[in-house]
Protein backbone atom coordinates (compact mmCIF):
# COMPACT_ATOMS: atom_id res chain seq x y z
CA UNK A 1 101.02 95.42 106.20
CA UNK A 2 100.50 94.24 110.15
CA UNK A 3 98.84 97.54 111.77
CA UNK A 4 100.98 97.41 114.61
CA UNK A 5 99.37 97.01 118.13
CA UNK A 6 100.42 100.54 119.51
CA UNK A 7 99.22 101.94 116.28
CA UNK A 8 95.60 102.44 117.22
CA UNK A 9 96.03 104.38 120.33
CA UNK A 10 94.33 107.78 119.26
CA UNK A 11 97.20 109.70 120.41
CA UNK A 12 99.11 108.18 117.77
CA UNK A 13 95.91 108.84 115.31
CA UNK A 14 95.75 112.05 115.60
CA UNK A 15 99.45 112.85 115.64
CA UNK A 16 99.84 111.40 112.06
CA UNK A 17 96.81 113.47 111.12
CA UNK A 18 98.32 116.65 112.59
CA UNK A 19 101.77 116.20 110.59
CA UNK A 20 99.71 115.58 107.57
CA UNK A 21 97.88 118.13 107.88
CA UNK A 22 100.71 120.06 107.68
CA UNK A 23 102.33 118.63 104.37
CA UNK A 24 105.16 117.08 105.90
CA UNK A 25 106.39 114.58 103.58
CA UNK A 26 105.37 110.44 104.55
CA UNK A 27 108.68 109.56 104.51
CA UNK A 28 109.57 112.30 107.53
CA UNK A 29 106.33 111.40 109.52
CA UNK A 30 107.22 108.02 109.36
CA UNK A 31 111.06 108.71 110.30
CA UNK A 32 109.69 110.79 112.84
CA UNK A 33 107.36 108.24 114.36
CA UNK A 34 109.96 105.31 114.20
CA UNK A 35 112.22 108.27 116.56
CA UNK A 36 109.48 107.95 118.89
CA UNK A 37 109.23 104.43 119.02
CA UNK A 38 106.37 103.22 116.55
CA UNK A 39 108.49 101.81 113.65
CA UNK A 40 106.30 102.51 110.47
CA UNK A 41 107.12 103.33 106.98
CA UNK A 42 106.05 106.10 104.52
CA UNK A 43 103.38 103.87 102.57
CA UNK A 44 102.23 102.62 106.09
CA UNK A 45 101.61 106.24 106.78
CA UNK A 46 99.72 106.72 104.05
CA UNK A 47 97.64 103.62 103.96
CA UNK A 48 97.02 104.64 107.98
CA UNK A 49 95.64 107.63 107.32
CA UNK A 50 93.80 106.93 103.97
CA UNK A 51 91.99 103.64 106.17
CA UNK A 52 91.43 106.05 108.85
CA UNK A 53 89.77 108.70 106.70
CA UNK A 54 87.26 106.48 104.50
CA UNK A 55 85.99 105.51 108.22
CA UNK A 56 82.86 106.91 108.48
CA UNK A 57 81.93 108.03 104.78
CA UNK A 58 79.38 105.21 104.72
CA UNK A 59 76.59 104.65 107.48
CA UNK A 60 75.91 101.47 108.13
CA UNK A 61 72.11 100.31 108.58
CA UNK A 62 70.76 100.27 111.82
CA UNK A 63 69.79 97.24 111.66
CA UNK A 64 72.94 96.03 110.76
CA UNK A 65 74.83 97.33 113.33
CA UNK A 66 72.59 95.89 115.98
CA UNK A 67 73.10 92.60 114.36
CA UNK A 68 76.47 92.83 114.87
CA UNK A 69 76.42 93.71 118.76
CA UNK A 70 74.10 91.02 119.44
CA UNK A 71 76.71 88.29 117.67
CA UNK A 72 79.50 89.85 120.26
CA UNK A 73 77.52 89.81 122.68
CA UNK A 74 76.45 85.59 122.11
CA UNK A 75 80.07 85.42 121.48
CA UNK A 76 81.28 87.17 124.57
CA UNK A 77 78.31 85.17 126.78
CA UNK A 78 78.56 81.53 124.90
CA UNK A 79 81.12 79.66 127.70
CA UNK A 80 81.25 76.76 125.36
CA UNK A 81 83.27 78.65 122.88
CA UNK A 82 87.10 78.39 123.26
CA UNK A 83 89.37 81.32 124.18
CA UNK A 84 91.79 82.06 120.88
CA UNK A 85 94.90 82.46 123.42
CA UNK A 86 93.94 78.19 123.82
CA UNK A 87 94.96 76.87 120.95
């Protein structure tokens, strides 16, 4: 599945979890959602808000995450490093 590019706005994000949360079927959410213009299937649904749950039930180390900031930041600093839209 391609998470499509509108799909992480949070307005999106939450309405998903809002129609789940009232037991409307996957299959109607996604019908629902493809009405207003995000095109999406019923196991794209579910695998959306399944991903979106599990965020979060694991902390990472702090040291870790720090790790990982620094890298984006040498990444984001490093001008010898190509721009992906370049190739």
């Amino acid at each position: 599945m391609f998470i499509k590019d509108h799909i992480v706005r949070m307005e999106n994000l939450k309405t998903l979890q809002s129609l789940d949360a009232t037991n409307i079927d996957h299959k109607v959410i996604a019908m629902f959602m493809s009405c207003e213009g995000v095109d999406l299937k019923a196991h794209e649904v579910s695998a959306i808000l399944n991903t979106y749950d599990a965020l979060g039930s694991k902390k990472v180390p702090s040291k870790k995450v720090q790790a990982l900031i620094q890298a984006k930041q040498i990444g984001e600093e490093d001008e010898s490093i190509p721009c992906p839209a370049a190739y």
